[in-house]
C-alpha atoms as a PDB file:
ATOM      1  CA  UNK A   1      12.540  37.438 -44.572  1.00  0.00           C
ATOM      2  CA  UNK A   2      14.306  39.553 -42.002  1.00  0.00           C
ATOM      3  CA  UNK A   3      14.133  42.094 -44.445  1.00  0.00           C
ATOM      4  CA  UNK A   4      10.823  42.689 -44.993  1.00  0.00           C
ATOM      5  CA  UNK A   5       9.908  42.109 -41.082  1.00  0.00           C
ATOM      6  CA  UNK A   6      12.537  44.364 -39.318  1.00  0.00           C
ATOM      7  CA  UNK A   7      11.790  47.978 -40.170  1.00  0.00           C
ATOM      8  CA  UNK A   8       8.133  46.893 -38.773  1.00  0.00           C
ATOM      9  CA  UNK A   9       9.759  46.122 -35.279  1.00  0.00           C
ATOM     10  CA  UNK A  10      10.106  48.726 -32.994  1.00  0.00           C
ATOM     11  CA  UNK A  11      12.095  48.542 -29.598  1.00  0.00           C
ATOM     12  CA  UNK A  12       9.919  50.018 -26.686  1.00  0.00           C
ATOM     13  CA  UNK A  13      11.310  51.233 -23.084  1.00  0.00           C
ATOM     14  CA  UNK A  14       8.646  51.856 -20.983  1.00  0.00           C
ATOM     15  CA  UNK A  15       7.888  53.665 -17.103  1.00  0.00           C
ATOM     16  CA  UNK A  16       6.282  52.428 -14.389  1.00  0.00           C
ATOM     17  CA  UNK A  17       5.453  54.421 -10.799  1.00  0.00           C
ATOM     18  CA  UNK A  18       6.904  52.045  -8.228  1.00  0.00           C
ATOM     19  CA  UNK A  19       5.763  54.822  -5.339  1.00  0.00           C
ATOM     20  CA  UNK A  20       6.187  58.197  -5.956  1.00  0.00           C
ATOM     21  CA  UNK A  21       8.538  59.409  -7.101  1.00  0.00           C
ATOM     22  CA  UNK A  22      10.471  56.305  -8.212  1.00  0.00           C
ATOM     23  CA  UNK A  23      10.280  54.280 -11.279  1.00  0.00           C
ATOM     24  CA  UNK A  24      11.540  51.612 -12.968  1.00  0.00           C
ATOM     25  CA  UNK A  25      12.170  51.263 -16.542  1.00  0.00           C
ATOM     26  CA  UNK A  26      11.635  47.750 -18.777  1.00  0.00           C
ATOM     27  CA  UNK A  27      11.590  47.223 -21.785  1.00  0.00           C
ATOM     28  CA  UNK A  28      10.327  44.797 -24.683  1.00  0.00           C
ATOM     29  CA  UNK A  29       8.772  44.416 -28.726  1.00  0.00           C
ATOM     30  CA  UNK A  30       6.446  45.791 -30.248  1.00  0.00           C
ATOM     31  CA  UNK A  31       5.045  45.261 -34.162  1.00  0.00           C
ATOM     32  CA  UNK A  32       3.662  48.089 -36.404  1.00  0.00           C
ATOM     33  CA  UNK A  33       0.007  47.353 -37.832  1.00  0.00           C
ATOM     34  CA  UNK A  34      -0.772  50.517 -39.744  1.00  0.00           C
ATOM     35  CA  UNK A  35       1.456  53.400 -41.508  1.00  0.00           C
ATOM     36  CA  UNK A  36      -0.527  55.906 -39.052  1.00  0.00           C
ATOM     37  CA  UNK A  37       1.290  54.688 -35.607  1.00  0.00           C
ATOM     38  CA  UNK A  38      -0.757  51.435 -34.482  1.00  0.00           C
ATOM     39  CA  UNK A  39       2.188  49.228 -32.538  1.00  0.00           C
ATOM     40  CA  UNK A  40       1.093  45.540 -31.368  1.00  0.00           C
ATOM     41  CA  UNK A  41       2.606  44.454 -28.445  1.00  0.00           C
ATOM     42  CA  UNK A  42       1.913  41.920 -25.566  1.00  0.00           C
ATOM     43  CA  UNK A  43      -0.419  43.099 -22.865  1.00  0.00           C
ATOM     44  CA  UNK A  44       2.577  42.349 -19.950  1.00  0.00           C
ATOM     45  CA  UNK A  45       4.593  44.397 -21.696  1.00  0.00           C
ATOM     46  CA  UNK A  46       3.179  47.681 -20.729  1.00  0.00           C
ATOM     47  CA  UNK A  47       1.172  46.492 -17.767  1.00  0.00           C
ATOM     48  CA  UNK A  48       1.546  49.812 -15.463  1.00  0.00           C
ATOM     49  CA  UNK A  49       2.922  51.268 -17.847  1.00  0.00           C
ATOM     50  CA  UNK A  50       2.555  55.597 -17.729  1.00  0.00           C
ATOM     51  CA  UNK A  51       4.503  56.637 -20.869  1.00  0.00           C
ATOM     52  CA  UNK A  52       7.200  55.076 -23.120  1.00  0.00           C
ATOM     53  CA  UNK A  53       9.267  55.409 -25.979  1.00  0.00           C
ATOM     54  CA  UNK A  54       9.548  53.563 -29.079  1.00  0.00           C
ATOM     55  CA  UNK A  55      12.388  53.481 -31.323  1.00  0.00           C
ATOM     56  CA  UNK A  56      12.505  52.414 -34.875  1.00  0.00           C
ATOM     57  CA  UNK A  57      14.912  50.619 -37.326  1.00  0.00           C
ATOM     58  CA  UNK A  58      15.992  53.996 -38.493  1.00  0.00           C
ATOM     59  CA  UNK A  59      16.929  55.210 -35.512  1.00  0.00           C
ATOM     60  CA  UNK A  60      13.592  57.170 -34.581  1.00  0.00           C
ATOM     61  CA  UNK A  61      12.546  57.799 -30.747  1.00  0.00           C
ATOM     62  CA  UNK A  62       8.818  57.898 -30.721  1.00  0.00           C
ATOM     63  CA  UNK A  63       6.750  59.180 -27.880  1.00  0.00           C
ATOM     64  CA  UNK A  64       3.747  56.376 -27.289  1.00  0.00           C
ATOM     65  CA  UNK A  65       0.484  56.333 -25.766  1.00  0.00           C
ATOM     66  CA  UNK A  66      -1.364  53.444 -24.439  1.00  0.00           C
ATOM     67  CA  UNK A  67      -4.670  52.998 -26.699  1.00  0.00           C
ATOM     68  CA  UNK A  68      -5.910  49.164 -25.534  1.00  0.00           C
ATOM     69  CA  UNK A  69      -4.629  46.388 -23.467  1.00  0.00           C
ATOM     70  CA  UNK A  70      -6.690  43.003 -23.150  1.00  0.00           C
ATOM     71  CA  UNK A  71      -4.714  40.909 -20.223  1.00  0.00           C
ATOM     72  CA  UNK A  72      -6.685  37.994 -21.483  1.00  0.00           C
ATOM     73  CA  UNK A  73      -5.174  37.333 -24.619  1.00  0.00           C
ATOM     74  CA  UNK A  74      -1.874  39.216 -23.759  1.00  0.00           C
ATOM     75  CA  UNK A  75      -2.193  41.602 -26.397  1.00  0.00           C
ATOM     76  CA  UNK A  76      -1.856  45.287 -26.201  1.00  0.00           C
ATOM     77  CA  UNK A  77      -2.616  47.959 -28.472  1.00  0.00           C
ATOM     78  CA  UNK A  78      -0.157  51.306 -28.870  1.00  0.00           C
ATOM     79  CA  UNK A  79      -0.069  54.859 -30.891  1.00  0.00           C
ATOM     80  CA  UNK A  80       3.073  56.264 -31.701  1.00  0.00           C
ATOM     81  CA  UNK A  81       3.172  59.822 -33.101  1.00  0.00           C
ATOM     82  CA  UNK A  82       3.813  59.063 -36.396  1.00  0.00           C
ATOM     83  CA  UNK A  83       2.328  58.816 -40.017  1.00  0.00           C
ATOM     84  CA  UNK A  84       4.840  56.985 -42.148  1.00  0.00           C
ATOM     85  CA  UNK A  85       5.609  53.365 -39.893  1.00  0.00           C
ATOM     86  CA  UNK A  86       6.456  50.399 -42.296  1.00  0.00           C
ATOM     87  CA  UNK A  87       3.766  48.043 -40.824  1.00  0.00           C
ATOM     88  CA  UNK A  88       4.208  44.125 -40.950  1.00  0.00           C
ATOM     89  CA  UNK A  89       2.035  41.555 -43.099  1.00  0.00           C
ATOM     90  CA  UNK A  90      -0.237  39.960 -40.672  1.00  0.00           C
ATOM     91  CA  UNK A  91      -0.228  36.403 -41.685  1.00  0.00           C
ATOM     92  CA  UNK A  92      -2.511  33.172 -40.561  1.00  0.00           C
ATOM     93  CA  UNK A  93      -1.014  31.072 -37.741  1.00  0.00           C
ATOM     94  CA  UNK A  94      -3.598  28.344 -38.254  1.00  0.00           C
ATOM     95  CA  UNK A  95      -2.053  27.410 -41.352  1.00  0.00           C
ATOM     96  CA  UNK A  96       1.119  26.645 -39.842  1.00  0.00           C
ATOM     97  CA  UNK A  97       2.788  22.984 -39.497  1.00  0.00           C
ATOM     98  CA  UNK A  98       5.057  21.311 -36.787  1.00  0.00           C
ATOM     99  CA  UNK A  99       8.613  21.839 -38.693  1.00  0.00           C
ATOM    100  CA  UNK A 100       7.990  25.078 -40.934  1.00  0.00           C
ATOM    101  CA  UNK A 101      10.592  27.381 -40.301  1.00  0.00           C
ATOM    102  CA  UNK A 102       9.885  30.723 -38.373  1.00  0.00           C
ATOM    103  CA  UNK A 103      11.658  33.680 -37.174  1.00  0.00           C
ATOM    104  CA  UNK A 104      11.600  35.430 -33.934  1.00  0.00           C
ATOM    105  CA  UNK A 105      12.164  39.342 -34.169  1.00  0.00           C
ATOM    106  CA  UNK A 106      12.332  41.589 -31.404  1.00  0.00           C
ATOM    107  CA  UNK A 107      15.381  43.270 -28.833  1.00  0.00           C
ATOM    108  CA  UNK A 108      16.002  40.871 -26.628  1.00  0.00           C
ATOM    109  CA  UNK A 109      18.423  42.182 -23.459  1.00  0.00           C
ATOM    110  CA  UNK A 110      18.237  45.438 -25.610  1.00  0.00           C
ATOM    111  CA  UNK A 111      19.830  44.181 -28.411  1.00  0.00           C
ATOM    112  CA  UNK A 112      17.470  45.775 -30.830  1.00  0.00           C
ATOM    113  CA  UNK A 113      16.714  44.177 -34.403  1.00  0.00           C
ATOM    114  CA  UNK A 114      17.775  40.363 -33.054  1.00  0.00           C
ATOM    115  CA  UNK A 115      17.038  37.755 -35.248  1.00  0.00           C
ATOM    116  CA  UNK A 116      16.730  34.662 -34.332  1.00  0.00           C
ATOM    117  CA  UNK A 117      15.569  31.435 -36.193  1.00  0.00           C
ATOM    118  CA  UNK A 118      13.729  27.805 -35.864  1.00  0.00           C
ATOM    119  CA  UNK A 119      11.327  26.053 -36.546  1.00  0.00           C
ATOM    120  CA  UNK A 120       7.813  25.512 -35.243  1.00  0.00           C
ATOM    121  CA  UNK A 121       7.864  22.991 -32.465  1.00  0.00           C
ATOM    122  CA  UNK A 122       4.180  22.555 -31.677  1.00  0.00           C
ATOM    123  CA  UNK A 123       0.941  24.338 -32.419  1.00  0.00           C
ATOM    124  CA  UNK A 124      -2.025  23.993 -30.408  1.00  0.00           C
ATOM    125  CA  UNK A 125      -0.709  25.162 -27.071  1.00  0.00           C
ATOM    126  CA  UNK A 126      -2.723  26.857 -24.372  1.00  0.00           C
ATOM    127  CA  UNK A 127      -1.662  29.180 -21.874  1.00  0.00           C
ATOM    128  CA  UNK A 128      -3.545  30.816 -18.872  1.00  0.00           C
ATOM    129  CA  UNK A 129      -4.032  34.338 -17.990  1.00  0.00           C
ATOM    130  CA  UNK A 130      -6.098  36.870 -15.660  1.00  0.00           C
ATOM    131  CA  UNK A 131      -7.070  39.695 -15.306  1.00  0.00           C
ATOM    132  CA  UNK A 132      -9.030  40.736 -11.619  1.00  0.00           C
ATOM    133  CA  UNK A 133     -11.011  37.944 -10.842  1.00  0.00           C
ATOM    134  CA  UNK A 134     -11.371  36.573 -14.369  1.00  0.00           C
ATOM    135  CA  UNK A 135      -8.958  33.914 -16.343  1.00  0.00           C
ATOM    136  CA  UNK A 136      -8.740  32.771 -19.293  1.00  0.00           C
ATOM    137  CA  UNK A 137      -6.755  30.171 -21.526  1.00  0.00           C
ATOM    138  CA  UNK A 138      -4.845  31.793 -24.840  1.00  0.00           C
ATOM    139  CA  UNK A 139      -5.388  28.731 -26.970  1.00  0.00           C
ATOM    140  CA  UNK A 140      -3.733  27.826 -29.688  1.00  0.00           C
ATOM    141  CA  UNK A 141      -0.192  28.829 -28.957  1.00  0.00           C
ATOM    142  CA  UNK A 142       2.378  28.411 -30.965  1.00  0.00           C
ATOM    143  CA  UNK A 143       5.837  26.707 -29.519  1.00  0.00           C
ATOM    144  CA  UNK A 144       9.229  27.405 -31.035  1.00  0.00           C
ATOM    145  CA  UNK A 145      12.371  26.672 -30.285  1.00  0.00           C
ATOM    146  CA  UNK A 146      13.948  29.938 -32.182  1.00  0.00           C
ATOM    147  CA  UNK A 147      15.817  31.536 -28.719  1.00  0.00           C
ATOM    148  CA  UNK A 148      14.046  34.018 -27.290  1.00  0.00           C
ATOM    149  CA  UNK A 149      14.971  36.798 -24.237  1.00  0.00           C
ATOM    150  CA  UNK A 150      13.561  38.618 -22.173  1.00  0.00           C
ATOM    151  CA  UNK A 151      13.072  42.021 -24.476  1.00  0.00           C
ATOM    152  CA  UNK A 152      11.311  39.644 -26.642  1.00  0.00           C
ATOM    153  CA  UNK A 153       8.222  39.994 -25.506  1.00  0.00           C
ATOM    154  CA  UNK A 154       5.830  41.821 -27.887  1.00  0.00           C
ATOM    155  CA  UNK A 155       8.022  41.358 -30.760  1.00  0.00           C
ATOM    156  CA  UNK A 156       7.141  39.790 -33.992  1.00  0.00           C
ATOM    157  CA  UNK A 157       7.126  35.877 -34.813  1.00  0.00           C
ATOM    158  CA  UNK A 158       7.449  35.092 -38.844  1.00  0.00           C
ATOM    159  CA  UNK A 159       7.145  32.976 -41.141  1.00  0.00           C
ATOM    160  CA  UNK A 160       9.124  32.315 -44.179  1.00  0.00           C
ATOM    161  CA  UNK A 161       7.056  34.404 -46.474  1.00  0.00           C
ATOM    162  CA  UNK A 162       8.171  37.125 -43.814  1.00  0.00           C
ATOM    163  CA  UNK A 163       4.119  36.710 -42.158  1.00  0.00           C
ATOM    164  CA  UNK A 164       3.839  37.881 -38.819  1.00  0.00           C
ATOM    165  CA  UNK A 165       2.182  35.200 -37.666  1.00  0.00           C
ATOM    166  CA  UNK A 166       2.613  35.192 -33.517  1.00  0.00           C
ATOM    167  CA  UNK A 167       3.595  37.390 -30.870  1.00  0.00           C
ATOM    168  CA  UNK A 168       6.428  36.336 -29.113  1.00  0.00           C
ATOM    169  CA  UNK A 169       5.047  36.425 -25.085  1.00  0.00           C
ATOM    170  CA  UNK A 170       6.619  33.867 -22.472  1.00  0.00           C
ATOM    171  CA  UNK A 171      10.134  31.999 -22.434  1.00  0.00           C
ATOM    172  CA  UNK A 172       9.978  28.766 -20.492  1.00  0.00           C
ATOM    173  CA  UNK A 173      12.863  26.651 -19.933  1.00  0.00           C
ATOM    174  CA  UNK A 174      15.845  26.524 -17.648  1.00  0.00           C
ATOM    175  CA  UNK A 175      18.217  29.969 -18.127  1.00  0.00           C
ATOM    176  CA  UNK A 176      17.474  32.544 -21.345  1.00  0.00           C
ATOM    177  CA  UNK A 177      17.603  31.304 -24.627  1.00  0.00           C
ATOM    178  CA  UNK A 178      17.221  27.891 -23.710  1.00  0.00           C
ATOM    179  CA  UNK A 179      13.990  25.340 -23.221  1.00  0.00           C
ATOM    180  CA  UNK A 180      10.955  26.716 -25.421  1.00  0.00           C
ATOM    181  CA  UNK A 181       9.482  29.998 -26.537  1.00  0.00           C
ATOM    182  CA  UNK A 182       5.823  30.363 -26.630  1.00  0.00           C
ATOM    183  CA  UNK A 183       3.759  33.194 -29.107  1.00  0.00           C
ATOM    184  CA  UNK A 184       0.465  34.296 -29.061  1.00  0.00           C
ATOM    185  CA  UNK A 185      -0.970  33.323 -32.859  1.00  0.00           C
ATOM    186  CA  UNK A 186      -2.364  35.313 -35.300  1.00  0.00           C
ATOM    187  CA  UNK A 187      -5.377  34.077 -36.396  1.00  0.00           C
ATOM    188  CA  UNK A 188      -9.045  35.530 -36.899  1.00  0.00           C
ATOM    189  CA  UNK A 189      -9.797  35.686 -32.930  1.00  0.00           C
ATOM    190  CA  UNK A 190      -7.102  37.915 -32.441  1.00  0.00           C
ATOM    191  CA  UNK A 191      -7.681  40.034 -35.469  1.00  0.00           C
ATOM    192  CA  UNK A 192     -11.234  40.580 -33.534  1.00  0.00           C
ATOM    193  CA  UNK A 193      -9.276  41.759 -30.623  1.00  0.00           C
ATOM    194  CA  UNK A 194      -6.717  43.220 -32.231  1.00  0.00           C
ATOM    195  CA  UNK A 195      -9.401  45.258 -34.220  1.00  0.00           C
ATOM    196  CA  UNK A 196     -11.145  45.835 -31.075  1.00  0.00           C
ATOM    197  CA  UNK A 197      -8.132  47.629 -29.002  1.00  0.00           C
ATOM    198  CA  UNK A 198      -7.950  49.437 -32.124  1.00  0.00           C
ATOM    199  CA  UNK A 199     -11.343  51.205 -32.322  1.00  0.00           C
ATOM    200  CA  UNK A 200     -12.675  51.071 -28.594  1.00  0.00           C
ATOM    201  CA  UNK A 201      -9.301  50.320 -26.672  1.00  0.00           C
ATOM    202  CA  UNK A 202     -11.327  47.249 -24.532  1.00  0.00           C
ATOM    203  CA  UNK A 203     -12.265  44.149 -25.529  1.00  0.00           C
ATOM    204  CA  UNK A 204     -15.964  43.074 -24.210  1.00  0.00           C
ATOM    205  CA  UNK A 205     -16.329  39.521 -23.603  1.00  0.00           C
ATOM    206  CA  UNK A 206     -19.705  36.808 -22.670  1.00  0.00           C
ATOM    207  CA  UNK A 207     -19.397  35.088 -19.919  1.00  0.00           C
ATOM    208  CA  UNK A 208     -20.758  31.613 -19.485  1.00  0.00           C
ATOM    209  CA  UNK A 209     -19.825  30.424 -16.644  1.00  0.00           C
ATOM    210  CA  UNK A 210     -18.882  26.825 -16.727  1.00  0.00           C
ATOM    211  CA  UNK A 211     -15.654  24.834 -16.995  1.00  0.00           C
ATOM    212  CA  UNK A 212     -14.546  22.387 -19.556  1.00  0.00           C
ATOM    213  CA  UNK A 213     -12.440  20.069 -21.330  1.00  0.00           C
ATOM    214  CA  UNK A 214     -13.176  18.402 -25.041  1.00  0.00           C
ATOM    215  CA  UNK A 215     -14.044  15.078 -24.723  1.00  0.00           C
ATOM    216  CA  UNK A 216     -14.172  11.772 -27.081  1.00  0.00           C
ATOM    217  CA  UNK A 217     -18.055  11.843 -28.485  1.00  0.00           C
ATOM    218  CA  UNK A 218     -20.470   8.475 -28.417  1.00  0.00           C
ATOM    219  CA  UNK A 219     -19.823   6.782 -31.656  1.00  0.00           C
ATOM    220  CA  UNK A 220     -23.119   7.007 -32.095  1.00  0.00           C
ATOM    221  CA  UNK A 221     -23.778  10.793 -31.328  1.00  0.00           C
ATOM    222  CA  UNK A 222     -20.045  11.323 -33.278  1.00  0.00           C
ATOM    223  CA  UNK A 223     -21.993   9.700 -36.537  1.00  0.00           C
ATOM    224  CA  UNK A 224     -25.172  11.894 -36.423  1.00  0.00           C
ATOM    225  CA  UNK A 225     -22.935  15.156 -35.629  1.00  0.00           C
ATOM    226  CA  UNK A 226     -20.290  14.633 -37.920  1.00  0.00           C
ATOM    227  CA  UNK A 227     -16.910  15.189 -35.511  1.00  0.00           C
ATOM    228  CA  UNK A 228     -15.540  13.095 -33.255  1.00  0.00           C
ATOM    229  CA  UNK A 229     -15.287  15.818 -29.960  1.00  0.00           C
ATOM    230  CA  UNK A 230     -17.283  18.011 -27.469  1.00  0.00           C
ATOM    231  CA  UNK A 231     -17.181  19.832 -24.857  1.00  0.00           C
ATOM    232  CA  UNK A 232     -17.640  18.121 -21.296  1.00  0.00           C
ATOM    233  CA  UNK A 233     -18.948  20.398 -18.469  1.00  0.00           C
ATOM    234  CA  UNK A 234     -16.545  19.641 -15.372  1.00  0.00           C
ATOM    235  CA  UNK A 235     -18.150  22.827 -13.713  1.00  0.00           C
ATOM    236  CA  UNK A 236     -20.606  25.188 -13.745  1.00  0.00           C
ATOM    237  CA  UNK A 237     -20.936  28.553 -11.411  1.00  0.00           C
ATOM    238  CA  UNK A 238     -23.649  29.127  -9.295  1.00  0.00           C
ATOM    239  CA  UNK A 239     -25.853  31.920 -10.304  1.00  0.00           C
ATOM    240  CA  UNK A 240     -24.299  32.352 -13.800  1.00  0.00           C
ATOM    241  CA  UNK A 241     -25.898  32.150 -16.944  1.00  0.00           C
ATOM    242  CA  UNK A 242     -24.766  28.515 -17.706  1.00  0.00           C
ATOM    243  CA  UNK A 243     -27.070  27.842 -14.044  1.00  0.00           C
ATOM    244  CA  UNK A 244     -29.639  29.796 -14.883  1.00  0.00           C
ATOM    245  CA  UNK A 245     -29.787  27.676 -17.828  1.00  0.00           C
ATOM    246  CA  UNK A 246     -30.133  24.710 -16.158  1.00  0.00           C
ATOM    247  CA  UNK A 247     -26.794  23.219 -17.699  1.00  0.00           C
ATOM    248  CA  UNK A 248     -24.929  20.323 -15.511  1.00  0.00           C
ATOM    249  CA  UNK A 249     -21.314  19.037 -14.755  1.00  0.00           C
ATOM    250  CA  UNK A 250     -20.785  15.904 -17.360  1.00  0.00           C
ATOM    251  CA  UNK A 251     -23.420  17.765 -19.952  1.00  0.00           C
ATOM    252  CA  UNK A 252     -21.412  17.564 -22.884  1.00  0.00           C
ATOM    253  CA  UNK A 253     -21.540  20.666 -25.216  1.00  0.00           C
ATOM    254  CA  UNK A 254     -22.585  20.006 -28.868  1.00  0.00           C
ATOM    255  CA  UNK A 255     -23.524  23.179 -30.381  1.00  0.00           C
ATOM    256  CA  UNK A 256     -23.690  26.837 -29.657  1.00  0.00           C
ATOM    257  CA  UNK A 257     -25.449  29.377 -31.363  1.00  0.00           C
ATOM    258  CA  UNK A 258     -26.111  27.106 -34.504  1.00  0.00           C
ATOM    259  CA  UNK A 259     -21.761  26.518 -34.516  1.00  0.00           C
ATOM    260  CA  UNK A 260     -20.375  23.334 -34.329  1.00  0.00           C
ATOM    261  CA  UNK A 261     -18.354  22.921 -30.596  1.00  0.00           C
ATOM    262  CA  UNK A 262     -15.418  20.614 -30.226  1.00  0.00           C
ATOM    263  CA  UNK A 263     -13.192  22.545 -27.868  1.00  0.00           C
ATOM    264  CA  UNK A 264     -13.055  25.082 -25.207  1.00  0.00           C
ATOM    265  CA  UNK A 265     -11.453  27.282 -27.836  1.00  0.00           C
ATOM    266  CA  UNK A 266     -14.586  27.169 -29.654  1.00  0.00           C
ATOM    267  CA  UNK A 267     -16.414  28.292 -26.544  1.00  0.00           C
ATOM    268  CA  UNK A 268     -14.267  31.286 -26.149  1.00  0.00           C
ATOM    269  CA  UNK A 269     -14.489  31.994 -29.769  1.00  0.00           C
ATOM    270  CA  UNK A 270     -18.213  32.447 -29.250  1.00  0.00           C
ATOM    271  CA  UNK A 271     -18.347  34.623 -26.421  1.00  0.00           C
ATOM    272  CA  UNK A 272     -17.473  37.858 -28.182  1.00  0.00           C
ATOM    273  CA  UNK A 273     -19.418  41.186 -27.293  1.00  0.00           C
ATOM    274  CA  UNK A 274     -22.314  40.417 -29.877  1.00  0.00           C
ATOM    275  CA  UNK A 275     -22.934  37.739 -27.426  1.00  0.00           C
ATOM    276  CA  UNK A 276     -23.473  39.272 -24.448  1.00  0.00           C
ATOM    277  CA  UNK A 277     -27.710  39.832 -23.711  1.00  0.00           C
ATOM    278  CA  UNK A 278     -28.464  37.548 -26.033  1.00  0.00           C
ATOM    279  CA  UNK A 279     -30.108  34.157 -26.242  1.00  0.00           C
ATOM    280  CA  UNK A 280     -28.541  31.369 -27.657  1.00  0.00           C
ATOM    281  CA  UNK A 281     -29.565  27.837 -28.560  1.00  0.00           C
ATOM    282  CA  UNK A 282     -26.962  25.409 -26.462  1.00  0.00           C
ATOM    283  CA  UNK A 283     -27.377  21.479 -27.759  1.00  0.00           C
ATOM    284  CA  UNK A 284     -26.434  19.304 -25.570  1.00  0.00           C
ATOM    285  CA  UNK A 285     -26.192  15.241 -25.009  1.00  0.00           C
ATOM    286  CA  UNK A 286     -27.476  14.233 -21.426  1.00  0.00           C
ATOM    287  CA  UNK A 287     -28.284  11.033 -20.333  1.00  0.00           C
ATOM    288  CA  UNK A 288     -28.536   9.216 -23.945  1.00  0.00           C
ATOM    289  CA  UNK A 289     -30.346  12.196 -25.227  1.00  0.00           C
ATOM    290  CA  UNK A 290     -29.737  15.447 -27.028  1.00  0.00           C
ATOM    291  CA  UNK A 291     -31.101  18.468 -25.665  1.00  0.00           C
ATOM    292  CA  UNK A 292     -31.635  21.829 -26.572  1.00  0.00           C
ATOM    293  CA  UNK A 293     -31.191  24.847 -23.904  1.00  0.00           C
ATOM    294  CA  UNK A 294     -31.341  28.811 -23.730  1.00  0.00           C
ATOM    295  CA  UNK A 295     -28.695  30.712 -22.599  1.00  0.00           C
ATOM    296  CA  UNK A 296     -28.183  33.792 -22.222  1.00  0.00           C
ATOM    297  CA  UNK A 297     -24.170  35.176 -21.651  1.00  0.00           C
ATOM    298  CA  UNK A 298     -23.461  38.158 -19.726  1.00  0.00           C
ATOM    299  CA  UNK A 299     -20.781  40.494 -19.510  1.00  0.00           C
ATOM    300  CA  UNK A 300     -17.428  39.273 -18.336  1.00  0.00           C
ATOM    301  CA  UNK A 301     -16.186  41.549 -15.543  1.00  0.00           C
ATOM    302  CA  UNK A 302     -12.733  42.160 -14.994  1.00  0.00           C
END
């Protein structure tokens, strides 16, 4: 597994201006995606970042450039000057299960090519994030307890087909090494983004305007839906589209845009860029009765 994973996983030292002229140096993982230089890294990696260096398995110093970071999901795309990387097999973190075995990959205290292993603790984890004035919850985490560093960070999280199928991004727990380590998954939302850093180095996203929670459906409204959860409006912005609307606190969310909704996650997955301008059908069940509004998203600013 380690094997096929580790020639993909490149050590990065990065610069950034602290006041002219000083500057600090850090450091952390990144993950090849393509032969012709793409790097995947975590977004708080190379946050302020000017210029950097990564270096390879084989012992190559690469000069990098900064192509696309997206705060929000903690992802961050690079380009190294090169043409021959060994990129990693993206795998499919929704397929994994509490147990499976995984392996953290990365150069943690600058101990490049560590390799750590565990298993996966929980799935299903959320995490916040912001970037300006807007936040945002990373859902479906992953949670191992295969020791990770600091130098971890934007390094590659495998399974035992040797799968990339996280991005190691936060250690919590008393002292390093210890506690839990949290990745961001792989999965087809951040393939979008991914694929998004990749071709226009941003990562356009609706904005709504409310705030939720899933919530238990009616049995009765759970029998003619066919799931058992929705969203519940706790809040919704003055102003914003969800207002404009004419949406409510304790509205609970049904359907979006013809998709099923049974989580917040389902919301976010939603409010792409093709979203934003256009009108979409929101059901929802207020007061004993299902309803169907118009909204229409706008652009989340950061």
């Amino acid at each position: 597994m380690a094997d096929l994973v580790s020639p993909a996983v490149a050590n990065l030292r990065v610069w950034r201006r602290v006041g002219a002229p000083r500057r600090v140096e850090g450091s952390g993982s990144a993950v090849a995606v393509s032969r012709d230089g793409f790097l995947l890294t975590s977004a708080h990696v190379v946050e302020g970042t000017d210029r950097g260096i990564a270096t390879l398995v084989d012992g190559r110093e690469l000069d990098i450039q900064i192509v696309g970071t997206d705060p929000l999901s903690d992802m961050a795309v690079l380009r190294a000057t090169a043409s021959d990387l060994s990129p990693a097999t993206l795998g499919d973190a929704s397929r994994l299960r509490v147990g499976q075995l995984v392996v953290a990959i990365g150069n943690p205290l600058g101990f490049a090519g560590s390799v750590t292993a565990g298993v996966v603790s929980a799935v299903g984890r959320s995490i916040p994030t912001r970037a300006g004035s807007a936040t945002r919850l990373v859902e479906n985490v992953i949670q191992t307890d295969a020791a990770l560093h600091p130098g971890n960070s934007g390094g590659a999280l495998a399974d035992s087909a040797g799968r990339v199928v996280g991005i190691s991004t936060a250690v919590v727990g008393p002292g390093f090494g210890q506690g839990l380590g949290l990745a961001v998954p792989i999965n087809d939302a951040s393939r979008r983004i991914i694929a998004s850093l990749m071709r226009e180095g941003r990562v356009r996203r609706a904005f709504l305007g409310i705030a939720g929670g899933p919530r238990p459906l009616p049995p009765r409204v759970a029998e003619a839906v066919g799931r058992q959860h929705g969203v519940e409006v706790v809040e919704v912005v003055p102003g914003s589209p969800a207002g404009r609307a004419g949406v409510r606190p304790e509205d609970l969310i049904l359907e979006m845009d013809g998709e099923p909704v049974g989580g917040m996650d389902d919301v976010q997955r939603l409010m792409d860029g093709s979203a934003i301008d256009r009108r979409l059908p929101l059901i929802v069940y207020r007061d004993g009765v299902r309803q169907t509004l118009e909204i229409t998203p706008t652009e989340l600013s950061t």
